[in-house]
C-alpha atoms as a PDB file:
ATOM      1  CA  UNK A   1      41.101  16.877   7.083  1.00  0.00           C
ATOM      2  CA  UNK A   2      40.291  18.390   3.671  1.00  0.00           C
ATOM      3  CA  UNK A   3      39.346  15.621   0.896  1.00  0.00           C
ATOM      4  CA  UNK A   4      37.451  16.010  -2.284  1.00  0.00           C
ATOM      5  CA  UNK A   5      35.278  13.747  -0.645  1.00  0.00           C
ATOM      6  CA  UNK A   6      33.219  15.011   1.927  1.00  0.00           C
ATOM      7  CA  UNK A   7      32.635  11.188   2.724  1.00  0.00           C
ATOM      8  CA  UNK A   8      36.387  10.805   3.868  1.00  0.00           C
ATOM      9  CA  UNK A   9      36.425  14.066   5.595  1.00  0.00           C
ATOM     10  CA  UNK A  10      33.489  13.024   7.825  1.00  0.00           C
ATOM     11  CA  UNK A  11      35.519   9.509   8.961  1.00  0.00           C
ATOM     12  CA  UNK A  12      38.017  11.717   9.465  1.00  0.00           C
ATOM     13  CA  UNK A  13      36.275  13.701  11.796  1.00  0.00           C
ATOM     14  CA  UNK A  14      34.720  10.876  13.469  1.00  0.00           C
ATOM     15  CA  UNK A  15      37.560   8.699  14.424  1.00  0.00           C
ATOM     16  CA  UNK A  16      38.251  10.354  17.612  1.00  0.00           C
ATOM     17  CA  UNK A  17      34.995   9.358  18.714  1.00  0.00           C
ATOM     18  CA  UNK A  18      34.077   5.846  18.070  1.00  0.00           C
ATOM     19  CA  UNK A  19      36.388   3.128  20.122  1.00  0.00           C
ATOM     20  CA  UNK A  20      36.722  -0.787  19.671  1.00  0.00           C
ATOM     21  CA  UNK A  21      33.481  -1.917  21.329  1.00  0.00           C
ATOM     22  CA  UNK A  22      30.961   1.052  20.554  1.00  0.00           C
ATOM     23  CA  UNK A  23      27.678   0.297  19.074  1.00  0.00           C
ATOM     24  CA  UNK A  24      27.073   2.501  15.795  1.00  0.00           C
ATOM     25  CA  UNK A  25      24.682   2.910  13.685  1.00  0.00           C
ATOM     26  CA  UNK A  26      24.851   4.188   9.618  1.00  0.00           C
ATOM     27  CA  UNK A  27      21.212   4.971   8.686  1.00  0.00           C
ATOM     28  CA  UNK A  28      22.129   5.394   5.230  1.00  0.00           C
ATOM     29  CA  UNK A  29      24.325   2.419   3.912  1.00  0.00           C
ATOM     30  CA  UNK A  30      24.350   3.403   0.095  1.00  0.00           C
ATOM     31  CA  UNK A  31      27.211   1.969  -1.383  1.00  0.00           C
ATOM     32  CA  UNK A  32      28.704   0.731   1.900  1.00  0.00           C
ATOM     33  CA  UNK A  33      31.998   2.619   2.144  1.00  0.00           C
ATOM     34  CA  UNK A  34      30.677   4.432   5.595  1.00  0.00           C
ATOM     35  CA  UNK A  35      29.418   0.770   7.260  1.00  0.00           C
ATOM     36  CA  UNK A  36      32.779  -0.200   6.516  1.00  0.00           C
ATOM     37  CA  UNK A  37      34.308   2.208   8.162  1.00  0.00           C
ATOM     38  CA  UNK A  38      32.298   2.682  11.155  1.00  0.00           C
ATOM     39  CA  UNK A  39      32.860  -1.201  11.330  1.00  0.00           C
ATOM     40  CA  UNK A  40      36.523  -0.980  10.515  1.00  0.00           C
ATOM     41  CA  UNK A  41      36.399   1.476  14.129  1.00  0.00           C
ATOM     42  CA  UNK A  42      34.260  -0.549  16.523  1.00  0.00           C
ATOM     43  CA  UNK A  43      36.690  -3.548  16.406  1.00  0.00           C
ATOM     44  CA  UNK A  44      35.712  -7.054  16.764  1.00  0.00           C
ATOM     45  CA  UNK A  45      33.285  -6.480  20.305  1.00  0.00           C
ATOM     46  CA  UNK A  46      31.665  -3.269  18.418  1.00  0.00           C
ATOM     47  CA  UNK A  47      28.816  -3.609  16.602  1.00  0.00           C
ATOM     48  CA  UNK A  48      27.297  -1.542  13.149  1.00  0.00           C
ATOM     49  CA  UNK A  49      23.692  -1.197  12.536  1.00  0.00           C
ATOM     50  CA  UNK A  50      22.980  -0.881   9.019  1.00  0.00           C
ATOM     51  CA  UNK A  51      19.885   1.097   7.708  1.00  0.00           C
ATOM     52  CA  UNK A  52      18.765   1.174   3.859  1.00  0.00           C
ATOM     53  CA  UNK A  53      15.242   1.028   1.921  1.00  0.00           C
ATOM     54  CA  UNK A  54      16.697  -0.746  -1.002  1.00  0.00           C
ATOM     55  CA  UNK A  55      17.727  -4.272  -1.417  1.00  0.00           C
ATOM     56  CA  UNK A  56      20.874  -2.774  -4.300  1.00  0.00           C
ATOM     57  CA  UNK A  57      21.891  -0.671  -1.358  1.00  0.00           C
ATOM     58  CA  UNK A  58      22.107  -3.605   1.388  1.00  0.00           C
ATOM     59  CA  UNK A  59      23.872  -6.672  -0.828  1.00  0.00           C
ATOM     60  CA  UNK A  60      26.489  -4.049  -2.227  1.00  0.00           C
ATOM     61  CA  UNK A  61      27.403  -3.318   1.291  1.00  0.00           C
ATOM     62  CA  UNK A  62      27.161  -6.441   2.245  1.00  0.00           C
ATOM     63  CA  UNK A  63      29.891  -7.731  -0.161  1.00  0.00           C
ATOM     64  CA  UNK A  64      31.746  -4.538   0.645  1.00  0.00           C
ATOM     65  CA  UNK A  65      31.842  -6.102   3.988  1.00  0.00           C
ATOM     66  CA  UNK A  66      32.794  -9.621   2.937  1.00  0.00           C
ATOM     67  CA  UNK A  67      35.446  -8.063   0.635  1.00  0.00           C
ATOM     68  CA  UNK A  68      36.861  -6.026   3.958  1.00  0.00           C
ATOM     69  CA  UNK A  69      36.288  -9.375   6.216  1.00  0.00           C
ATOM     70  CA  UNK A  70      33.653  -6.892   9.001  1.00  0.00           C
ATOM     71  CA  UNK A  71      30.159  -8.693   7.897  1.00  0.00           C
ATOM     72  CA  UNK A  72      30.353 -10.016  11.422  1.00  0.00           C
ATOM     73  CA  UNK A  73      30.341  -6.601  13.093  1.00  0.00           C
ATOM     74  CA  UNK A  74      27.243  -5.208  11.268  1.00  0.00           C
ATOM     75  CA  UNK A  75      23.463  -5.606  11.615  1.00  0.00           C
ATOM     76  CA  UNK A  76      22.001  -4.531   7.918  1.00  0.00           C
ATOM     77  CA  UNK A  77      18.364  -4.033   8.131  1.00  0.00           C
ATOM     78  CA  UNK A  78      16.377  -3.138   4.919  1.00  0.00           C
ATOM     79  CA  UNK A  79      14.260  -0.838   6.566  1.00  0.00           C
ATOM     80  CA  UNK A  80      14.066   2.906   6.919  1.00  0.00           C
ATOM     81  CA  UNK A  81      16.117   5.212   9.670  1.00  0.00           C
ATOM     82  CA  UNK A  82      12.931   6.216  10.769  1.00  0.00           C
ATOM     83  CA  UNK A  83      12.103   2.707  12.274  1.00  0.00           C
ATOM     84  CA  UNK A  84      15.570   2.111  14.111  1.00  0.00           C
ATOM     85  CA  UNK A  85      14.425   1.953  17.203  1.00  0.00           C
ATOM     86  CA  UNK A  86      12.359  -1.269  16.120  1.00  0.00           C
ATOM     87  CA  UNK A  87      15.893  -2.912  15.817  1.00  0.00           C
ATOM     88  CA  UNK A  88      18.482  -0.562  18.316  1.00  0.00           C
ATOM     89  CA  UNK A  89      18.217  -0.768  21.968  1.00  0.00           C
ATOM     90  CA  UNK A  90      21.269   0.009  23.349  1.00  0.00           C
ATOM     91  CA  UNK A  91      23.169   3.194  23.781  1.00  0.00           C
ATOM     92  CA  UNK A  92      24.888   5.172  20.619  1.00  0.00           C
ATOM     93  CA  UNK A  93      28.371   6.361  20.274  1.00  0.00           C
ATOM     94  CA  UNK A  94      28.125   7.383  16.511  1.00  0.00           C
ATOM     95  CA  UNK A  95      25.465   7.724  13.706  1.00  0.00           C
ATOM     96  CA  UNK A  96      26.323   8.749   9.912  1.00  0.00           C
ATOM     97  CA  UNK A  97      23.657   9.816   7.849  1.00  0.00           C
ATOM     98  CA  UNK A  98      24.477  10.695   4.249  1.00  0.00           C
ATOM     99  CA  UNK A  99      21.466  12.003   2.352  1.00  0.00           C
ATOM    100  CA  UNK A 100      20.143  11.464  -0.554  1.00  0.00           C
ATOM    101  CA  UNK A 101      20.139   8.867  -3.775  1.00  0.00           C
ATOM    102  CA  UNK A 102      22.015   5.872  -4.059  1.00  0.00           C
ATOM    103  CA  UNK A 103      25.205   6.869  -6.244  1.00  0.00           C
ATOM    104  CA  UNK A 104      24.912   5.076  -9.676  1.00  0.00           C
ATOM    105  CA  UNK A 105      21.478   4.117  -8.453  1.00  0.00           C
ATOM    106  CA  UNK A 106      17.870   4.989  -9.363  1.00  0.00           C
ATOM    107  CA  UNK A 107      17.641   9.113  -8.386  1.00  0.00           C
ATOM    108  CA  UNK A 108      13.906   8.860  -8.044  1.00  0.00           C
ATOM    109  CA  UNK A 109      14.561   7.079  -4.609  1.00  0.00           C
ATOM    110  CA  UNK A 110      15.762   9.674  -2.134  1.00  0.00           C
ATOM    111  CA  UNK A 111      15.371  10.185   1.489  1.00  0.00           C
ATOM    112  CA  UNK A 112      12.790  12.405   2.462  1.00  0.00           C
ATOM    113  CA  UNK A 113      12.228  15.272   5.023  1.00  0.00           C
ATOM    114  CA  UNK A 114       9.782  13.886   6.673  1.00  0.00           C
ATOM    115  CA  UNK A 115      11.468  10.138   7.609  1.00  0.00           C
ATOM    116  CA  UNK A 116      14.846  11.975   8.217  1.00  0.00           C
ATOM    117  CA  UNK A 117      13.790  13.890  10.460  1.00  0.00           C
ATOM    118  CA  UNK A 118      11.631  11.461  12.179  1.00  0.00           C
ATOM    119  CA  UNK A 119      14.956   8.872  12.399  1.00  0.00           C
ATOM    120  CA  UNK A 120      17.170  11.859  13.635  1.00  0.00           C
ATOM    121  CA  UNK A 121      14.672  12.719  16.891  1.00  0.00           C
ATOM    122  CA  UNK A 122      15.195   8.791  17.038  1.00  0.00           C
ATOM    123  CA  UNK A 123      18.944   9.018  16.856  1.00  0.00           C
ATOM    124  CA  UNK A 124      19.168  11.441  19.623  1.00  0.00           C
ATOM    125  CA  UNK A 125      16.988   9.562  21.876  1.00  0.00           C
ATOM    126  CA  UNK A 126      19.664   6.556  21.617  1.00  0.00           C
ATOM    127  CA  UNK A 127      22.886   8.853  21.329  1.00  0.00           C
ATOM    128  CA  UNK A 128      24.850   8.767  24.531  1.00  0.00           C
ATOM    129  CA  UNK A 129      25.985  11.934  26.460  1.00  0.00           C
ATOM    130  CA  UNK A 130      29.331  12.663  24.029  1.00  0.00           C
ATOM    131  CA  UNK A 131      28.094  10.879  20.865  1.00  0.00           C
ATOM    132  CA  UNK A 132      28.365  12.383  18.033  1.00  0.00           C
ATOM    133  CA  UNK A 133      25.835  12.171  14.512  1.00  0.00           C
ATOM    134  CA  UNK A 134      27.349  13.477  11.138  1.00  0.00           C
ATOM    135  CA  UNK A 135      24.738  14.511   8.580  1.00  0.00           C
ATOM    136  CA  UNK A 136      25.333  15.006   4.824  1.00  0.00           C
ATOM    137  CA  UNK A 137      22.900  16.638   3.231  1.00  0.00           C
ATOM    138  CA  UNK A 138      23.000  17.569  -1.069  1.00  0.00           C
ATOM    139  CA  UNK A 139      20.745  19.626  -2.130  1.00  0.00           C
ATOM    140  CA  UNK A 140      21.411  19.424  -5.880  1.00  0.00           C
ATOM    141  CA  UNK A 141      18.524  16.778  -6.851  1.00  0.00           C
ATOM    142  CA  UNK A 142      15.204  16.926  -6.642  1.00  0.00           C
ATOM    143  CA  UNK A 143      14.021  17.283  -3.694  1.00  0.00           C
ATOM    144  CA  UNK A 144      17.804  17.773  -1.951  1.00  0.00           C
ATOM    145  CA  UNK A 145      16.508  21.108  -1.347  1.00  0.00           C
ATOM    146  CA  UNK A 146      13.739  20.815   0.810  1.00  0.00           C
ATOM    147  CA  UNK A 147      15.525  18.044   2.580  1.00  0.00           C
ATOM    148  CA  UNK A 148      18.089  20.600   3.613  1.00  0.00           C
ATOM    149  CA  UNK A 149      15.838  22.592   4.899  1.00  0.00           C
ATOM    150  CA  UNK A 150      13.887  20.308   7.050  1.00  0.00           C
ATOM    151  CA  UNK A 151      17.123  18.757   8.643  1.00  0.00           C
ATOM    152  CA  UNK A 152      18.586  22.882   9.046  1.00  0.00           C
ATOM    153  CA  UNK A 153      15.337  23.851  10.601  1.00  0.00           C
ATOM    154  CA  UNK A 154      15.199  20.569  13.164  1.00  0.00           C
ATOM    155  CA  UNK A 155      19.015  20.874  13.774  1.00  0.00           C
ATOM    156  CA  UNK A 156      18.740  24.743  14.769  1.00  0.00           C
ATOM    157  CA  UNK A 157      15.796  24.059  17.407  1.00  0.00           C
ATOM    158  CA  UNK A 158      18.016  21.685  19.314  1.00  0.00           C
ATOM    159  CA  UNK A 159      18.865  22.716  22.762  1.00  0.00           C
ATOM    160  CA  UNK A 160      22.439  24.603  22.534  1.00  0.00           C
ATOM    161  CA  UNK A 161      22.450  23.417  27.037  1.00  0.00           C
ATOM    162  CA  UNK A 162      21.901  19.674  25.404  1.00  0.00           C
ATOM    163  CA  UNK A 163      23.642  19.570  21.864  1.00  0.00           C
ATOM    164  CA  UNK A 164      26.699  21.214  20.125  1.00  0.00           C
ATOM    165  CA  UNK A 165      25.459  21.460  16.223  1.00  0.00           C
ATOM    166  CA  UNK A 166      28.461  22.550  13.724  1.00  0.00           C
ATOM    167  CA  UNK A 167      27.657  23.062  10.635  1.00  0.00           C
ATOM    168  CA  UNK A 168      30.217  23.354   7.352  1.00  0.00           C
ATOM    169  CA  UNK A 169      29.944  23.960   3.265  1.00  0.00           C
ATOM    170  CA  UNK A 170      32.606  25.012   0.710  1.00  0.00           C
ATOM    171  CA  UNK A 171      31.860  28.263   0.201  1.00  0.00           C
ATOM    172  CA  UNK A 172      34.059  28.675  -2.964  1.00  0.00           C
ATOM    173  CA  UNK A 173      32.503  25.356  -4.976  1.00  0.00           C
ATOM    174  CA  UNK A 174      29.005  25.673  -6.735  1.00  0.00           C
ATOM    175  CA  UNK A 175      25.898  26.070  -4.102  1.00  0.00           C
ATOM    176  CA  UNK A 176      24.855  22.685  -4.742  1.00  0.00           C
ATOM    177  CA  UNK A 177      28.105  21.358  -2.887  1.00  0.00           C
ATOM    178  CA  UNK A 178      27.525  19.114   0.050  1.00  0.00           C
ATOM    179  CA  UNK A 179      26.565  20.266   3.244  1.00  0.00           C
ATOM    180  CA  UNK A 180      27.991  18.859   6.590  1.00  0.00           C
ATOM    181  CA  UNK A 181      26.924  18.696   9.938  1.00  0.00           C
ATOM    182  CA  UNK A 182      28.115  17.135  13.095  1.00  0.00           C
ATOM    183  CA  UNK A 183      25.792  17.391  16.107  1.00  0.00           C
ATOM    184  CA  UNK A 184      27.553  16.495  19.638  1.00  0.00           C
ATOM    185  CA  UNK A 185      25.565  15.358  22.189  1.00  0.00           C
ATOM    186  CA  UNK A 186      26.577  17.341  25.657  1.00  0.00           C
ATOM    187  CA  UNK A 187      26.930  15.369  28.920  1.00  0.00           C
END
């Protein structure tokens, strides 16, 4: 389960969750490697919903997709998580979020607090009873910090009767290291 990259750790983690048919959503598509592995899960009846505010963010997923033959599994909408349930209407088995910038992008664009946090009370509103969301927060840009906080604070007033919330960090790598989550939703 252990990876340098907290990325594969997380899909890791996931797999025994998502099954062919499942309808997923990954609110942050970045590069694309998590849309094409939540899409790589869901099988060809599944479906991936794919969230990102910046055009880079959607083609290079999109051709990740094309490149991985799974475009036709996956929704991408350039629009923010916080507006997914303009476009989601069914049920959720899995959501990734993975906080942030766009790697090798412009690092003044960054997910916020406020829109996070606003598309995760979203997210659990369309999770079913057993889903699961994974949430990787860094903290080591501007603005990472407060982010952290926000989505710590929210995570930690969920109802421990309605959610299971684990969350993870190396402890011996620098403080600015990655931090996890995985929130379950109980049945």
């Amino acid at each position: 389960m252990f990876d340098k990259k907290i990325t594969k750790t997380v899909h890791e983690f996931l797999k025994e969750f998502i099954h062919q048919g499942d309808s997923v959503v990954d609110a942050t598509v970045g590069n694309g490697l998590d849309t094409v592995f939540l899409a790589s899960q869901v099988g060809n009846h599944g479906k991936v919903y794919g969230f990102d505010i910046q055009e880079t963010a959607i083609q290079m997923t999109y051709e990740q997709l094309c490149n991985n033959k799974l475009q036709d599994r996956v929704i991408l909408i350039k629009d923010s998580h916080a507006h997914l349930n303009n476009y989601v209407k069914e049920p959720i088995q899995c959501s990734m979020f993975n906080l942030g910038y766009l790697p090798k992008g412009d690092k003044q664009i960054i997910t916020k607090p406020k829109t996070t946090v606003a598309a995760l009370e979203l997210m659990f509103q369309l999770v079913c009873d057993g889903g699961i969301v994974s949430i990787v927060v860094y903290d080591g840009h501007d603005g990472g910090e407060t982010e952290k906080e926000a989505v710590t604070e929210y995570l930690a007033s969920l109802h421990p009767k309605e959610y299971d919330v684990l969350g993870m960090h190396y402890i011996n790598r620098n403080n600015k290291a990655p931090k996890l989550f995985f929130v379950k939703k109980l049945a």
